[in-house]
N, C-alpha and C. Protein backbone atom coordinates (compact mmCIF):
# COMPACT_ATOMS: atom_id res chain seq x y z
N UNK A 1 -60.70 -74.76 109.38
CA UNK A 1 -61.77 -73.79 109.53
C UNK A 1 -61.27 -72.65 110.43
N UNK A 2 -61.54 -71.46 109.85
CA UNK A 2 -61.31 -70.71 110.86
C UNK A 2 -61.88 -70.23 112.24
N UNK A 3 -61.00 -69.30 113.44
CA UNK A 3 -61.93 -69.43 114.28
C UNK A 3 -62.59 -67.59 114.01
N UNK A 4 -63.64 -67.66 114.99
CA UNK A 4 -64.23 -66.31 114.55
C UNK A 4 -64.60 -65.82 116.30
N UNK A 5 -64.14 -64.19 116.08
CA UNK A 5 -65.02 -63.99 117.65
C UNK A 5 -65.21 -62.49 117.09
N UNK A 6 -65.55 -61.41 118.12
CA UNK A 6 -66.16 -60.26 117.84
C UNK A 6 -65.02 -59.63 118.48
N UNK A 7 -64.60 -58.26 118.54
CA UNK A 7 -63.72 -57.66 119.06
C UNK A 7 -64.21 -55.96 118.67
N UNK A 8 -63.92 -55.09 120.04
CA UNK A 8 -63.82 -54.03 119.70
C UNK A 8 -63.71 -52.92 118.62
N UNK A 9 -64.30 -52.38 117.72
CA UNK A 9 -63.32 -51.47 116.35
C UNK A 9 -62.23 -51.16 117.01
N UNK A 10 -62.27 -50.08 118.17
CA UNK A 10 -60.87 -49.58 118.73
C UNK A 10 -59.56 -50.77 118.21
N UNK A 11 -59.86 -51.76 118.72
CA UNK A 11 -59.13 -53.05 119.04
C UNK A 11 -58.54 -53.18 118.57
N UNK A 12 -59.63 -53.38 117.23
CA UNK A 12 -58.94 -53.77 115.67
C UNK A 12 -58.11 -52.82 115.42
N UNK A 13 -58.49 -51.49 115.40
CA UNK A 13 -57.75 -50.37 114.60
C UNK A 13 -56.62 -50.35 115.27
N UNK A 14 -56.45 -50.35 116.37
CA UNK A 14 -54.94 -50.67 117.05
C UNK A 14 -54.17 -51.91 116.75
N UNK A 15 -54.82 -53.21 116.84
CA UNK A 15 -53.84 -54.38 115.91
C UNK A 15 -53.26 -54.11 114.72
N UNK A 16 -54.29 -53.66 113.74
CA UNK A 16 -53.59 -53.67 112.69
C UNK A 16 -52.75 -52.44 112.30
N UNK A 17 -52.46 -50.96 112.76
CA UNK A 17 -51.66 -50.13 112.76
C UNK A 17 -50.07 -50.77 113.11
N UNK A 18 -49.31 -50.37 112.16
CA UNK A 18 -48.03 -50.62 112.60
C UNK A 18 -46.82 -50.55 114.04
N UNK A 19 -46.27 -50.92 114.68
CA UNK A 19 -46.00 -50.73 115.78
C UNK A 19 -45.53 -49.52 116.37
N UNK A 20 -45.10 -48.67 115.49
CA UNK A 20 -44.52 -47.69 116.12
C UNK A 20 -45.66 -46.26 116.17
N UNK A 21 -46.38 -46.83 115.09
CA UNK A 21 -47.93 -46.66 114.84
C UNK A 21 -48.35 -46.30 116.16
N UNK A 22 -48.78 -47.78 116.49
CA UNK A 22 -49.78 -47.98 117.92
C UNK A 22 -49.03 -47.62 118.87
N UNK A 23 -47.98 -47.28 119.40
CA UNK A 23 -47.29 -47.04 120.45
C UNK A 23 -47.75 -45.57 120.60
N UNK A 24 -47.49 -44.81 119.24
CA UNK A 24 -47.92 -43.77 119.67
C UNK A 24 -49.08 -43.04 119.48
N UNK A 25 -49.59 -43.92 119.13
CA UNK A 25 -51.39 -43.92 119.55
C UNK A 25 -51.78 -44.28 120.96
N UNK A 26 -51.12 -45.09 121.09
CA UNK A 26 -51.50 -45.45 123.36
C UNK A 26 -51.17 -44.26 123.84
N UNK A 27 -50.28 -43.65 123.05
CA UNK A 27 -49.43 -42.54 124.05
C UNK A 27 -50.42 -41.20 123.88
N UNK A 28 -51.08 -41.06 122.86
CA UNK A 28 -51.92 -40.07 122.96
C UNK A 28 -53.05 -40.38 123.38
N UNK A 29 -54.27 -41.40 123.15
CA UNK A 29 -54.80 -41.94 124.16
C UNK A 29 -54.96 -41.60 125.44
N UNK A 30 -53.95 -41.78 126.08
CA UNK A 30 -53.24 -41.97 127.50
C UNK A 30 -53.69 -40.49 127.58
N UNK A 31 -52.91 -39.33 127.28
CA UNK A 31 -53.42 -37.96 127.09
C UNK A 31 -54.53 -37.39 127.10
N UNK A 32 -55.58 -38.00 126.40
CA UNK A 32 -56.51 -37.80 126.08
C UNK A 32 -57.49 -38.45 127.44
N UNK A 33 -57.39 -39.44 127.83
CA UNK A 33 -58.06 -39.99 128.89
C UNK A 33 -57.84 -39.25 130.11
N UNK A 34 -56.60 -38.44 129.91
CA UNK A 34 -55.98 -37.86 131.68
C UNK A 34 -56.31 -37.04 131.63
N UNK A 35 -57.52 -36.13 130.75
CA UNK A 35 -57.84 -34.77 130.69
C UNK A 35 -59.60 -35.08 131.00
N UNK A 36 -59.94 -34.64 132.19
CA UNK A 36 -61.57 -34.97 132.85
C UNK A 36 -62.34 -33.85 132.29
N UNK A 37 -63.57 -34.16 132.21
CA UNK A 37 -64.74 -32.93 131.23
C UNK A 37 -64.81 -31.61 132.16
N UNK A 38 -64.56 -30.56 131.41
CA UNK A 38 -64.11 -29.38 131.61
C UNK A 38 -62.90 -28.60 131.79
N UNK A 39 -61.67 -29.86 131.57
CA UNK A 39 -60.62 -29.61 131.34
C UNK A 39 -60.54 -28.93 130.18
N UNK A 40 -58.45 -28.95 129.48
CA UNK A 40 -58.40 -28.71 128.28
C UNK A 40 -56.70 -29.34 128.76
N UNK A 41 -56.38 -30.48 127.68
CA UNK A 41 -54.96 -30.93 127.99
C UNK A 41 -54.20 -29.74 126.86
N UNK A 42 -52.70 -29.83 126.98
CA UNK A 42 -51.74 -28.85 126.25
C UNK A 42 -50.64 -29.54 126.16
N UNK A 43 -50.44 -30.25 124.67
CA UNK A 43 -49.26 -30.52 124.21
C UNK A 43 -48.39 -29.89 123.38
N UNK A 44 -47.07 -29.76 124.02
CA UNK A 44 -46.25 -29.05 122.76
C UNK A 44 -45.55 -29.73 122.24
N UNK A 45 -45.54 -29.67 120.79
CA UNK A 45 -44.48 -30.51 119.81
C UNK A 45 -42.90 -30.23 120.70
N UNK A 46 -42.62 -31.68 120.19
CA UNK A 46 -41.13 -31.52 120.26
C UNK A 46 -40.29 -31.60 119.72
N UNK A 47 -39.11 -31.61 119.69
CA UNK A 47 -37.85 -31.42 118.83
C UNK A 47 -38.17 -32.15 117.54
N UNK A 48 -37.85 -31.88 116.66
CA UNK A 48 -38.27 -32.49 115.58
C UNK A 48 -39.80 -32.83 114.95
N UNK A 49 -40.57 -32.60 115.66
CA UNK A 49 -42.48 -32.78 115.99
C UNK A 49 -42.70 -31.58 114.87
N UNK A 50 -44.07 -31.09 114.43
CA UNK A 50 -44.88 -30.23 113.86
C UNK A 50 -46.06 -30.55 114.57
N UNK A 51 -46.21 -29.54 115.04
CA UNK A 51 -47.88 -28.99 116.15
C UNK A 51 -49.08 -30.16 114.90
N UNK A 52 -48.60 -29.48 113.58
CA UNK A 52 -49.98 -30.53 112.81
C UNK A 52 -49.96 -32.02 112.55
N UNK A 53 -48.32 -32.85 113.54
CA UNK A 53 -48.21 -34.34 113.49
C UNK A 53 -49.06 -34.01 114.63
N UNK A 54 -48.88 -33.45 115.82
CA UNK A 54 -49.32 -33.80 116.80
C UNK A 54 -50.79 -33.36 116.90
N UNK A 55 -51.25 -32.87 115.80
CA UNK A 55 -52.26 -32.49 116.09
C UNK A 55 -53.36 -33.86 115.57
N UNK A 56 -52.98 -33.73 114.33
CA UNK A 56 -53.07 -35.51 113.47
C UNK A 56 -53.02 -36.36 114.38
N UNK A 57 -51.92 -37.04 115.21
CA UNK A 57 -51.93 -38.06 116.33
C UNK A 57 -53.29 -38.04 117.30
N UNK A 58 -53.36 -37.10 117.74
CA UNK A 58 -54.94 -36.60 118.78
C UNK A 58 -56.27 -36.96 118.11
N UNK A 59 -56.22 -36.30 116.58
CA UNK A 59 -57.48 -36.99 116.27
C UNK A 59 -57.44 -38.14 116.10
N UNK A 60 -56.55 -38.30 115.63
CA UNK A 60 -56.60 -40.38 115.58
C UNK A 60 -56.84 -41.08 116.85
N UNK A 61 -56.20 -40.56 117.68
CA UNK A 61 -56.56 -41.19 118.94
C UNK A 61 -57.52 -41.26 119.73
N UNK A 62 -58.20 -39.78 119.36
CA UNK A 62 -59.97 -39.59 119.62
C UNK A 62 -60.86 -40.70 118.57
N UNK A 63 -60.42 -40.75 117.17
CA UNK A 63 -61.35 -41.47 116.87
C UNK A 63 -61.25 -42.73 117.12
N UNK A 64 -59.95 -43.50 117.41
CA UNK A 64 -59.72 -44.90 118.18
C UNK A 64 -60.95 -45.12 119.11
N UNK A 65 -60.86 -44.36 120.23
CA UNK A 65 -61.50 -44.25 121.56
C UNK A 65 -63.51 -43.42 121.68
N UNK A 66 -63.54 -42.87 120.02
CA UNK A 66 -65.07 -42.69 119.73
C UNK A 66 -65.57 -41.38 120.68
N UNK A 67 -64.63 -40.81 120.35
CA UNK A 67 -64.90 -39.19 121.01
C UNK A 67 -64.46 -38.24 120.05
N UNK A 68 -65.11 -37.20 120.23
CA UNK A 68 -65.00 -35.92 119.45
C UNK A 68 -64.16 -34.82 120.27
N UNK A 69 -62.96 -34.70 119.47
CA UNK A 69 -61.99 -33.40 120.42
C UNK A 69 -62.40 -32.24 119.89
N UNK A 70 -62.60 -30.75 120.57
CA UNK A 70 -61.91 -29.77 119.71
C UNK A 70 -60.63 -29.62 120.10
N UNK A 71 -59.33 -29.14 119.03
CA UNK A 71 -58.04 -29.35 119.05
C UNK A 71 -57.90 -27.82 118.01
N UNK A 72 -57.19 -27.35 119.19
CA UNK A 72 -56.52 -25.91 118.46
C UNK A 72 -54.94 -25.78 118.66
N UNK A 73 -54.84 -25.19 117.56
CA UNK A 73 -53.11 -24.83 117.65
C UNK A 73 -52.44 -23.77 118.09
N UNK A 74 -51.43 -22.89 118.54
CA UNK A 74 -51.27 -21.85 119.45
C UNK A 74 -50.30 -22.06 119.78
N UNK A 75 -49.14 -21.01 118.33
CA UNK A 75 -47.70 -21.43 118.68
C UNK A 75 -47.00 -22.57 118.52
N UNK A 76 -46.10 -22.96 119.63
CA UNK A 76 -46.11 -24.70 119.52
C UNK A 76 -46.46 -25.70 120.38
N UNK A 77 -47.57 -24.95 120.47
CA UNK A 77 -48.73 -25.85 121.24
C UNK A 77 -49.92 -26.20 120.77
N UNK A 78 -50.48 -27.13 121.58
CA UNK A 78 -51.90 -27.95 120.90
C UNK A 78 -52.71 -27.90 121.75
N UNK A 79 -53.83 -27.35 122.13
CA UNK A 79 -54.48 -27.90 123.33
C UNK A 79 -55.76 -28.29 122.68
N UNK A 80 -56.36 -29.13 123.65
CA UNK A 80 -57.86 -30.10 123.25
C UNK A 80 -58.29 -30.44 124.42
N UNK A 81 -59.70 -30.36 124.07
CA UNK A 81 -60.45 -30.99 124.82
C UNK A 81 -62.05 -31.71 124.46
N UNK A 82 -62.16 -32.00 125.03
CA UNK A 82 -64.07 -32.63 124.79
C UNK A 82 -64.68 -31.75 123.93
N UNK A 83 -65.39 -32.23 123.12
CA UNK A 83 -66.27 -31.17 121.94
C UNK A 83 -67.90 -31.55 123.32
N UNK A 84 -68.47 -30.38 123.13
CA UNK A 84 -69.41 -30.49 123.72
C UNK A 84 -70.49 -31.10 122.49
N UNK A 85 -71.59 -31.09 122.94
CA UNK A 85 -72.37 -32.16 121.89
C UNK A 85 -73.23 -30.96 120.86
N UNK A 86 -72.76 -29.86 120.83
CA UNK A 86 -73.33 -29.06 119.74
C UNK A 86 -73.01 -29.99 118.19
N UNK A 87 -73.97 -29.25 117.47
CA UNK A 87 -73.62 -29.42 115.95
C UNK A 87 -73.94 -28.26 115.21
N UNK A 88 -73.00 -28.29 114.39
CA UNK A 88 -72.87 -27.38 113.54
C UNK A 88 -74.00 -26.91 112.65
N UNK A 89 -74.61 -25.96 111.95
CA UNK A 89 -75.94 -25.94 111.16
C UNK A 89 -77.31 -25.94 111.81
N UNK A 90 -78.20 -25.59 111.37
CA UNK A 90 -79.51 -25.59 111.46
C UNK A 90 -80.00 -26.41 112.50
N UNK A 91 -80.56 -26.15 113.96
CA UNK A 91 -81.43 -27.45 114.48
C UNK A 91 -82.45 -27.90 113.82
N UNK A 92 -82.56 -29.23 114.18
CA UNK A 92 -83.91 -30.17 113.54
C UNK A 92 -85.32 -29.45 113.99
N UNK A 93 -86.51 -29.46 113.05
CA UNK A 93 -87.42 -29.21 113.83
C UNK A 93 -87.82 -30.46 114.15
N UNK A 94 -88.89 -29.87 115.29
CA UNK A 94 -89.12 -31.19 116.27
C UNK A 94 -90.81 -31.02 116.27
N UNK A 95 -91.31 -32.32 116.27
CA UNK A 95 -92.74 -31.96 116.28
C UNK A 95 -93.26 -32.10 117.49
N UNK A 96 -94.68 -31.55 117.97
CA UNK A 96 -95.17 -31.01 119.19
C UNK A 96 -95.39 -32.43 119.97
N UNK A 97 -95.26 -32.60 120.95
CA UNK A 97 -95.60 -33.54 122.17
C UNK A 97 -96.57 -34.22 121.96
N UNK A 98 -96.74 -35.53 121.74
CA UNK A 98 -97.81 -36.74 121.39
C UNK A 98 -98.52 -36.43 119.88
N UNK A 99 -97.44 -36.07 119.35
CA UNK A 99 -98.00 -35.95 117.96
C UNK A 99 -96.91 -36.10 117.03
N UNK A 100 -97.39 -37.09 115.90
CA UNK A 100 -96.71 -37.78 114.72
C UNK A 100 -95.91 -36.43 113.62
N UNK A 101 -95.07 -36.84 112.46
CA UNK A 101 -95.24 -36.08 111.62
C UNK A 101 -96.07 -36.72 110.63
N UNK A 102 -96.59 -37.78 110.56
CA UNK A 102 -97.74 -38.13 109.64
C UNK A 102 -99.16 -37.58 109.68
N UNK A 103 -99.07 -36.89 111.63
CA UNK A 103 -100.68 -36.70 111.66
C UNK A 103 -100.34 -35.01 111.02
N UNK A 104 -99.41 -34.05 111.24
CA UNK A 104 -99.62 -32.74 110.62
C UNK A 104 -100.12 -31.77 111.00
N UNK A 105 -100.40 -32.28 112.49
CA UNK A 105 -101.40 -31.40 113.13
C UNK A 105 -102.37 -30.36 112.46
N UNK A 106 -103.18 -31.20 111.58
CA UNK A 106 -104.34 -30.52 110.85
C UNK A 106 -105.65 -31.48 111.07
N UNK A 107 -106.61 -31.41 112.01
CA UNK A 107 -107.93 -31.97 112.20
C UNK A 107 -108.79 -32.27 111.16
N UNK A 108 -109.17 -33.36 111.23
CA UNK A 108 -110.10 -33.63 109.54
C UNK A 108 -111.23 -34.17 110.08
């Protein structure tokens, strides 16, 4: 029988990535964690690198860790940081204070 327990997604997604994979996923990670809100970290590709591996590596590593980067390119550099919690498109409307959208605010 097998055994069963619960584990992290991150967790998982890092076990099962290949090793050289996950190594350099910790390594951006790592990057990504050392940059505090209102920062902006700046990596430049290196020898052999393309700004858009490294740019690829960052989002992966944001979505490992369940954060949203913005990540721009600039030369042969990358910089990123925290997406603030905007969204893109139309805000929701919102209905008025102690009132349903079933009631409609129309008196009967």
């Amino acid at each position: 029988m097998p055994t069963f327990s619960v584990v992290m997604a991150s967790e998982a997604r890092a076990s099962i990535a290949n090793e050289k994979r996950a190594a350099l996923l910790q390594e951006y990670v790592g990057y990504i964690e050392r940059v505090a809100p209102g920062e902006a970290g700046k990596l430049e590709a290196g020898e052999g690198e393309t700004t858009q591996a490294v740019r690829r590596r960052l989002s992966a590593a944001a979505e490992l860790l369940g954060r949203s980067l913005e990540v721009r390119r600039s030369g042969n550099a990358v910089y990123f940081w925290a997406q603030e919690g905007r969204r893109r498109g139309r805000p929701r409307k919102t209905a008025p204070a102690g009132q349903t959208s079933s009631q409609g605010g129309i008196a009967g």
